[in-house]
N, C-alpha and C. Protein backbone atom coordinates (compact mmCIF):
# COMPACT_ATOMS: atom_id res chain seq x y z
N UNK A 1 -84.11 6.24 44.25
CA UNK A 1 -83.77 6.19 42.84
C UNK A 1 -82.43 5.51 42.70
N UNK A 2 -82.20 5.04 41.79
CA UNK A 2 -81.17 4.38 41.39
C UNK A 2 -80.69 3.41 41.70
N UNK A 3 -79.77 1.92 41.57
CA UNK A 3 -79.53 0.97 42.30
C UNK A 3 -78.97 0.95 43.66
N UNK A 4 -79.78 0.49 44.73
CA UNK A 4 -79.41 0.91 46.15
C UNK A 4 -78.26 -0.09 46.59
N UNK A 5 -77.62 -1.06 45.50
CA UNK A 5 -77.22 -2.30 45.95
C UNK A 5 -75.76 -1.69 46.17
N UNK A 6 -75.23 -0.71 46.64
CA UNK A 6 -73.93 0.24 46.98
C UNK A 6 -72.74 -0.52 45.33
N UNK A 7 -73.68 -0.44 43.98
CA UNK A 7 -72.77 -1.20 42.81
C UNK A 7 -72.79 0.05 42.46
N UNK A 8 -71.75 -0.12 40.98
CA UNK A 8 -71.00 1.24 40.48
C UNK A 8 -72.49 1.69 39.79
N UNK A 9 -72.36 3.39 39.80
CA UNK A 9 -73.29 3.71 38.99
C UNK A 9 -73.96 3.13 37.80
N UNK A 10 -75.12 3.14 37.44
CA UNK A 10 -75.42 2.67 35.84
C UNK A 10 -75.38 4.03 35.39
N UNK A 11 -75.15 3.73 34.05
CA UNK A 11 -75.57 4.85 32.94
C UNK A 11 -75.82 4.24 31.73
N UNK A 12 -76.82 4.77 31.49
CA UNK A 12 -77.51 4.37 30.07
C UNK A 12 -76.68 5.13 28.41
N UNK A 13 -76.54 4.16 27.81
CA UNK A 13 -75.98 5.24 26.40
C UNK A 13 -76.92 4.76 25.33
N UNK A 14 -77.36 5.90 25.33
CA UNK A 14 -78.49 5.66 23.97
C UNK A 14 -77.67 6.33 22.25
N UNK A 15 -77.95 5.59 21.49
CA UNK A 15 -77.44 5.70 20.15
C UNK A 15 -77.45 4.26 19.03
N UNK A 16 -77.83 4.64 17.54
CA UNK A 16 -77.29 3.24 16.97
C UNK A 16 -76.53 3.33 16.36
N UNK A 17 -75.30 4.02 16.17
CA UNK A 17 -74.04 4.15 16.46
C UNK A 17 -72.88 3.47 17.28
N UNK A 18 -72.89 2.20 16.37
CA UNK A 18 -72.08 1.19 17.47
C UNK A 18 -70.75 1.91 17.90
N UNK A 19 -69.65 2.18 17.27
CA UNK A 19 -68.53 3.25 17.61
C UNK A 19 -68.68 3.94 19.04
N UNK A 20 -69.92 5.28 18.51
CA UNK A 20 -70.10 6.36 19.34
C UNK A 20 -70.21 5.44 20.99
N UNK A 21 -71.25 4.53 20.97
CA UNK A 21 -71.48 3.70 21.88
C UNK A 21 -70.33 3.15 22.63
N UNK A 22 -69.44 2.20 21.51
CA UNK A 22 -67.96 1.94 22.22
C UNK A 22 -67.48 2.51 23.19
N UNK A 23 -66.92 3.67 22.34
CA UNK A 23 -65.72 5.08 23.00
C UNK A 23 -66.33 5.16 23.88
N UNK A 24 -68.18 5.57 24.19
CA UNK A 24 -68.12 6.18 25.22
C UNK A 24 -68.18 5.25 26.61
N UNK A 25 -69.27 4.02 26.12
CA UNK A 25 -68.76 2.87 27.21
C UNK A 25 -67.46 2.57 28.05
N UNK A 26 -66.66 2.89 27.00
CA UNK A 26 -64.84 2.22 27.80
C UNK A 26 -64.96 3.62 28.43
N UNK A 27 -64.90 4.77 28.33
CA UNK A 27 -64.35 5.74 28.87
C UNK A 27 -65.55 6.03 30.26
N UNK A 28 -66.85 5.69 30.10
CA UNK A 28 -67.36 5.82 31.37
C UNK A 28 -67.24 4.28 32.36
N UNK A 29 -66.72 3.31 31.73
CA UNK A 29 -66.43 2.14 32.38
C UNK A 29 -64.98 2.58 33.33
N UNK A 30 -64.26 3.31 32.97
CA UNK A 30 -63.08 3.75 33.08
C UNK A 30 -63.19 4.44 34.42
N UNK A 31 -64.44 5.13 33.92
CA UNK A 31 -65.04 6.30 35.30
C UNK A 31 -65.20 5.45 36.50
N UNK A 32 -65.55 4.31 36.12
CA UNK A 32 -66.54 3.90 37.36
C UNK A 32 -67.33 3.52 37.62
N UNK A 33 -68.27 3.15 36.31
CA UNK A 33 -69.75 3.47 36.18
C UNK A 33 -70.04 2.49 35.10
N UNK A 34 -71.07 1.90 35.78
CA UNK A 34 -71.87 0.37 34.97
C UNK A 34 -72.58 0.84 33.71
N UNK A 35 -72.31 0.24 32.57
CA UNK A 35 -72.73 0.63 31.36
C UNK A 35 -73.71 -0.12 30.41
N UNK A 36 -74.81 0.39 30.39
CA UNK A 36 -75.85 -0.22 29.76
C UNK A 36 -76.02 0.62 28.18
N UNK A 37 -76.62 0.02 26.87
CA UNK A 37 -76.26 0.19 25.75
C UNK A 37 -77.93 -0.13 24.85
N UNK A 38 -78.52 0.98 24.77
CA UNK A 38 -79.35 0.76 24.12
C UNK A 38 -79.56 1.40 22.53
N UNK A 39 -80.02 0.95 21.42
CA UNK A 39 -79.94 1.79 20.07
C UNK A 39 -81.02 2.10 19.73
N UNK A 40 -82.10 2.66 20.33
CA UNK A 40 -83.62 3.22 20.17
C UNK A 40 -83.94 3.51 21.60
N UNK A 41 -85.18 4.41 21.26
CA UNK A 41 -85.48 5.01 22.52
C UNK A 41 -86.49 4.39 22.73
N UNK A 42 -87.15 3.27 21.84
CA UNK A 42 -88.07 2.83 22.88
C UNK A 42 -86.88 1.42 23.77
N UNK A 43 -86.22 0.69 23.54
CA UNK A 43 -85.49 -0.16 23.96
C UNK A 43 -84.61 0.60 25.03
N UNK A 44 -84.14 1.80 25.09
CA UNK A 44 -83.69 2.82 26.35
C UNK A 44 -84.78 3.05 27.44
N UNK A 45 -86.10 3.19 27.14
CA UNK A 45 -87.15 3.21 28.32
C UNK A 45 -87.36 2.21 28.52
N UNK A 46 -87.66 1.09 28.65
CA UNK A 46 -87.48 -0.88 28.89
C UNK A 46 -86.34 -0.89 29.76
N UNK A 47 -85.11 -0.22 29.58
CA UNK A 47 -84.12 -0.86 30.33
C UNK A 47 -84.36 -0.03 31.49
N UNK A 48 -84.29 1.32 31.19
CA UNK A 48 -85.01 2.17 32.00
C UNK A 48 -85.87 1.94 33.44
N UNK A 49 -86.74 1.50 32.82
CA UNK A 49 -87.83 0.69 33.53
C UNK A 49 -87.54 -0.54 34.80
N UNK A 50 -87.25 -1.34 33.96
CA UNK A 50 -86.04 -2.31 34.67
C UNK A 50 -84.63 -1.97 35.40
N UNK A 51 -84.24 -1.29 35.26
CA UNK A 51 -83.06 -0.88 36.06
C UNK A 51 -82.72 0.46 36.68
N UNK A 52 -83.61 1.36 36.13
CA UNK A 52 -83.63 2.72 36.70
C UNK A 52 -81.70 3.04 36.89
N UNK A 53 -81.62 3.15 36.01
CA UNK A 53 -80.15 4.52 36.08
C UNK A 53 -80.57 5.28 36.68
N UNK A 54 -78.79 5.39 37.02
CA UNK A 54 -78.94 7.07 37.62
C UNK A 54 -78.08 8.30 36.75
N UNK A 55 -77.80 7.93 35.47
CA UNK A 55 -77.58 8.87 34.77
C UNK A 55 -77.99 8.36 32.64
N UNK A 56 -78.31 8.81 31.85
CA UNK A 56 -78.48 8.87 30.36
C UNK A 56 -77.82 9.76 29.73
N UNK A 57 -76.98 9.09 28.58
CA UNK A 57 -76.38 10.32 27.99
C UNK A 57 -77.21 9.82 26.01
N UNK A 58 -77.50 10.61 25.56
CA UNK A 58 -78.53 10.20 24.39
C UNK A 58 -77.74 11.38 23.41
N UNK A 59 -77.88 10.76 21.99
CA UNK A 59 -77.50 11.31 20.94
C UNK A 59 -78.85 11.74 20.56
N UNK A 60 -78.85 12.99 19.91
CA UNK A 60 -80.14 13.40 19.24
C UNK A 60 -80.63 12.87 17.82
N UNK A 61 -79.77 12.93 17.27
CA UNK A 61 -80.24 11.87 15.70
C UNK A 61 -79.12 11.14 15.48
N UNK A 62 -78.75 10.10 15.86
CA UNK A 62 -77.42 9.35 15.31
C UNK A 62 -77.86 8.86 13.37
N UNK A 63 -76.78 8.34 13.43
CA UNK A 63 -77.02 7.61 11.69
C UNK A 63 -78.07 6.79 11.36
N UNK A 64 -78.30 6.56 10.51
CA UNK A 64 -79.15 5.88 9.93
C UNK A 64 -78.64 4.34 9.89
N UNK A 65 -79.54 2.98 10.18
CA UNK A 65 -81.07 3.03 9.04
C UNK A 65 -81.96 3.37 10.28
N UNK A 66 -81.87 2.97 11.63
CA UNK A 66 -83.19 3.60 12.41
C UNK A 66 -82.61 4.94 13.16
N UNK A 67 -82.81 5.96 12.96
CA UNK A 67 -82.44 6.99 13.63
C UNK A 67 -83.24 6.93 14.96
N UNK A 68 -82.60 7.60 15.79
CA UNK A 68 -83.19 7.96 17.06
C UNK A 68 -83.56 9.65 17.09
N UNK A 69 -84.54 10.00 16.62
CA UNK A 69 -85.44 10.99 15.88
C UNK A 69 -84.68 12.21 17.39
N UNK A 70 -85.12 13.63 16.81
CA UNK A 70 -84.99 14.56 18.25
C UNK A 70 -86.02 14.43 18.85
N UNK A 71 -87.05 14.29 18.53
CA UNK A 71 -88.18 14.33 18.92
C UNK A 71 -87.98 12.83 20.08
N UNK A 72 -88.04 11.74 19.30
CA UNK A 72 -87.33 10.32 20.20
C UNK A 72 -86.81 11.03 21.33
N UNK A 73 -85.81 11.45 21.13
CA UNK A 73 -84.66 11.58 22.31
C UNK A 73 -84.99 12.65 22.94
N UNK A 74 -85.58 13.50 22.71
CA UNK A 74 -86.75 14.62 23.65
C UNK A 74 -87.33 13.86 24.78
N UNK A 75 -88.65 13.27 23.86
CA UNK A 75 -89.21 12.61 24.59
C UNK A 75 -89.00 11.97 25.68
N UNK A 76 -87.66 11.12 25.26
CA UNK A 76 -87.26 10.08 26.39
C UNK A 76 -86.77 10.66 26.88
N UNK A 77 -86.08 11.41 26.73
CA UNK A 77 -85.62 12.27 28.32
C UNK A 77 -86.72 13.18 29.62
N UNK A 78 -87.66 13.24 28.56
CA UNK A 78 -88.94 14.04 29.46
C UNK A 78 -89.38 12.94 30.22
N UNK A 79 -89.53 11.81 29.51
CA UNK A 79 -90.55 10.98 30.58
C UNK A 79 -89.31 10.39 31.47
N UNK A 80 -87.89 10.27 31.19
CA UNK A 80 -87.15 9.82 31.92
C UNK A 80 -87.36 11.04 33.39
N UNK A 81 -86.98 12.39 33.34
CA UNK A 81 -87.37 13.30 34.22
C UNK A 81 -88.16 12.86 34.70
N UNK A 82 -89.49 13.10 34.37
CA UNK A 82 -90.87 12.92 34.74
C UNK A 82 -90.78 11.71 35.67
N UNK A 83 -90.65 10.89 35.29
CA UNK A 83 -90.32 9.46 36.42
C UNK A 83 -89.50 9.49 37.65
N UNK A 84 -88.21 9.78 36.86
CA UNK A 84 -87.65 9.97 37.90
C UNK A 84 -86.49 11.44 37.76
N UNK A 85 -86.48 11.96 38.63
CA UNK A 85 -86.48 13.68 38.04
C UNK A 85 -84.70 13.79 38.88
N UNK A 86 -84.32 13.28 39.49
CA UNK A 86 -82.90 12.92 40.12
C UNK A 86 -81.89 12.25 39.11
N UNK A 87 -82.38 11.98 37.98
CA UNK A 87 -81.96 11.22 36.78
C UNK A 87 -81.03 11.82 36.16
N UNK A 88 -79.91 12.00 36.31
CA UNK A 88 -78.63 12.96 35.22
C UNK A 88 -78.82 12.73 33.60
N UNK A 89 -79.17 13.29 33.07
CA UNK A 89 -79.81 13.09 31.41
C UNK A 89 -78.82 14.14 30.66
N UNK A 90 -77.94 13.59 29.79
CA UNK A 90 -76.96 14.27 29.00
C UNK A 90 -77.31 14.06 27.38
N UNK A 91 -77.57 15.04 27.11
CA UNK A 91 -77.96 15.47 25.44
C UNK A 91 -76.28 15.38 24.67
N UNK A 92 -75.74 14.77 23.34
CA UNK A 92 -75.05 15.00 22.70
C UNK A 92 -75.29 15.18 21.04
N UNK A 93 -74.97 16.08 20.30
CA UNK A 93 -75.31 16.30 19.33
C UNK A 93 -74.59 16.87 18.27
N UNK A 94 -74.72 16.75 16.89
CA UNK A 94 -73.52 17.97 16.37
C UNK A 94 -74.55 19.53 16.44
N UNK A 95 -75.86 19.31 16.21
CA UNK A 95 -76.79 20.61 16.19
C UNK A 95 -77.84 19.96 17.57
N UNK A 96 -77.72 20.34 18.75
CA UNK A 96 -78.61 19.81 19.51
C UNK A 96 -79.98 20.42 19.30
N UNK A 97 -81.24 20.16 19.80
CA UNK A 97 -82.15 21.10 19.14
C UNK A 97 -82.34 22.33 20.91
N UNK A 98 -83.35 23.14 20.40
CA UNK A 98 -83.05 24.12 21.51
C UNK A 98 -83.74 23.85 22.47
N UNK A 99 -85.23 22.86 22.13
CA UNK A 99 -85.02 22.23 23.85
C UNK A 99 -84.57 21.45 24.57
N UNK A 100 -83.60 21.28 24.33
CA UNK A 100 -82.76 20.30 24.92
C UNK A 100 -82.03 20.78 26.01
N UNK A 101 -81.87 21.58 26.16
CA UNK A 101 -81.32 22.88 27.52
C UNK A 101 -82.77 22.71 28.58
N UNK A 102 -83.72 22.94 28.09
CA UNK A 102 -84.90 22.55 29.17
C UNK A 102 -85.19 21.47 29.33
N UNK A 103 -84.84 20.46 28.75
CA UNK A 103 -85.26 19.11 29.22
C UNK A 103 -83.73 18.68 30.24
N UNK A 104 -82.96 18.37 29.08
CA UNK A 104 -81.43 17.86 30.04
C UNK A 104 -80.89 18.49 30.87
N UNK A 105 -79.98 18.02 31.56
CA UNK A 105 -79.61 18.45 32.70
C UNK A 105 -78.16 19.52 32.03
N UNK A 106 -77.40 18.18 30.79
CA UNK A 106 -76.41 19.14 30.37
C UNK A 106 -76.56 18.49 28.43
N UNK A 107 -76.24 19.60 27.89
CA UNK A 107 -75.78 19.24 25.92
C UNK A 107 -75.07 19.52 25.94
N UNK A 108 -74.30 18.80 25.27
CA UNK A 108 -72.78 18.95 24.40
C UNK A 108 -72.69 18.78 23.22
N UNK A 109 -72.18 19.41 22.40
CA UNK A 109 -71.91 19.80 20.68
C UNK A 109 -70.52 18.73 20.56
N UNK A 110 -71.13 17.65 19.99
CA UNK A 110 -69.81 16.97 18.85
C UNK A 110 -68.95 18.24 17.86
N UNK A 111 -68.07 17.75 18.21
CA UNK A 111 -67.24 16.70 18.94
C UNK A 111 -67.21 16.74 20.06
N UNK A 112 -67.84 15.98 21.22
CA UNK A 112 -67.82 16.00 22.25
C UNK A 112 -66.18 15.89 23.86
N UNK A 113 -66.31 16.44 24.83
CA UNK A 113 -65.50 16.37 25.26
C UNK A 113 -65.43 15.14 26.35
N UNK A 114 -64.99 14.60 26.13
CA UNK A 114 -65.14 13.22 26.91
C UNK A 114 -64.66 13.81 28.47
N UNK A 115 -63.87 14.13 28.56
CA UNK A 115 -63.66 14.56 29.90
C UNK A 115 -64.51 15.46 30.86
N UNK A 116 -65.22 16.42 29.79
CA UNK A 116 -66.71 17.08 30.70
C UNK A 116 -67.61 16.31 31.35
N UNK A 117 -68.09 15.09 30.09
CA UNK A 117 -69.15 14.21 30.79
C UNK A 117 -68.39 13.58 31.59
N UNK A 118 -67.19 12.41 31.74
CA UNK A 118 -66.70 11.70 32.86
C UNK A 118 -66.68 12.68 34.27
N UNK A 119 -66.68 13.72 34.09
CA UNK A 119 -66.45 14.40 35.14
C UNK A 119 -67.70 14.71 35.94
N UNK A 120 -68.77 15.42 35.11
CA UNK A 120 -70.35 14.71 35.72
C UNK A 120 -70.56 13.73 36.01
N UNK A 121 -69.91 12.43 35.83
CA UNK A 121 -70.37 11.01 36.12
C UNK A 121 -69.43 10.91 37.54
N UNK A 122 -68.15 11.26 37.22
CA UNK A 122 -67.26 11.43 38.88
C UNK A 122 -68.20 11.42 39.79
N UNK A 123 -68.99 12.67 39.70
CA UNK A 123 -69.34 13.57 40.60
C UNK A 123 -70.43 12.59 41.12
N UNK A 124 -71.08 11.48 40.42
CA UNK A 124 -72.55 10.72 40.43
C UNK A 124 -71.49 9.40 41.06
N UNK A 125 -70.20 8.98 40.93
CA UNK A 125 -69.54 8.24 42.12
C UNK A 125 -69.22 8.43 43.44
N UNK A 126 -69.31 9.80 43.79
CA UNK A 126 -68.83 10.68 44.90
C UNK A 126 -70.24 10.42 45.54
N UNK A 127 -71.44 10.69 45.02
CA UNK A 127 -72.48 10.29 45.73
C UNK A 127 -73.53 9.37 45.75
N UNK A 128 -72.81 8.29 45.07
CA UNK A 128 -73.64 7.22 45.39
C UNK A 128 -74.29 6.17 46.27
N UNK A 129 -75.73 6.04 46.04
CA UNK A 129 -76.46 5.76 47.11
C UNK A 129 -76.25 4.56 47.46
């Protein structure tokens, strides 16, 4: 799983929320970690597909005009598991929904702490394949 080419982690940021996307890009670029940027969940499973991350961090409904539904961002995290189940999948939300604890690995309630997730992503530099 994941890019074997000994390059910095990928991580996927799903949202269409250009901002949210920003902040969190520079700050996991910061980490260490190669940053891919998708604003729908079907365009997050495509890259997916093609590049297999080794970690996703997904907003549950960002803003409008195309939301990325909970249900969306459920989903894609299940079949992301399902595929590949070594996959670090991070839920962010202001109300996450409640399965999101059984699907992801970790949720976080906006305002989020940027330093929790970089610190899960550390941990995905420490062992990379």
């Amino acid at each position: 799983m994941g890019d074997r080419s000994g390059a910095l982690p990928r991580v996927l940021v799903v949202d269409d929320f250009e901002d949210f996307t920003a902040l969190l890009s520079d700050a996991l670029s910061d980490a260490g970690c190669e940053v891919m940027v998708a604003r729908s969940a079907r365009k997050a499973w495509e890259i997916f597909r093609a590049h297999r991350v080794r970690a996703m961090i997904t907003e549950r409904a960002p803003g409008a005009p195309n939301p990325l539904r909970a249900c969306a961002a459920l989903e894609l995290a299940r079949r992301i598991k399902e595929t590949a189940p070594d996959t670090v999948v991070i839920m962010v939300s202001t109300s996450p929904p409640g399965e999101a604890a059984l699907v992801c690995d970790a949720v976080f309630r906006k305002p989020m702490d940027l330093a929790r997730i970089t610190a899960i992503l550390d941990r995905l530099n420490a062992t990379k394949p």
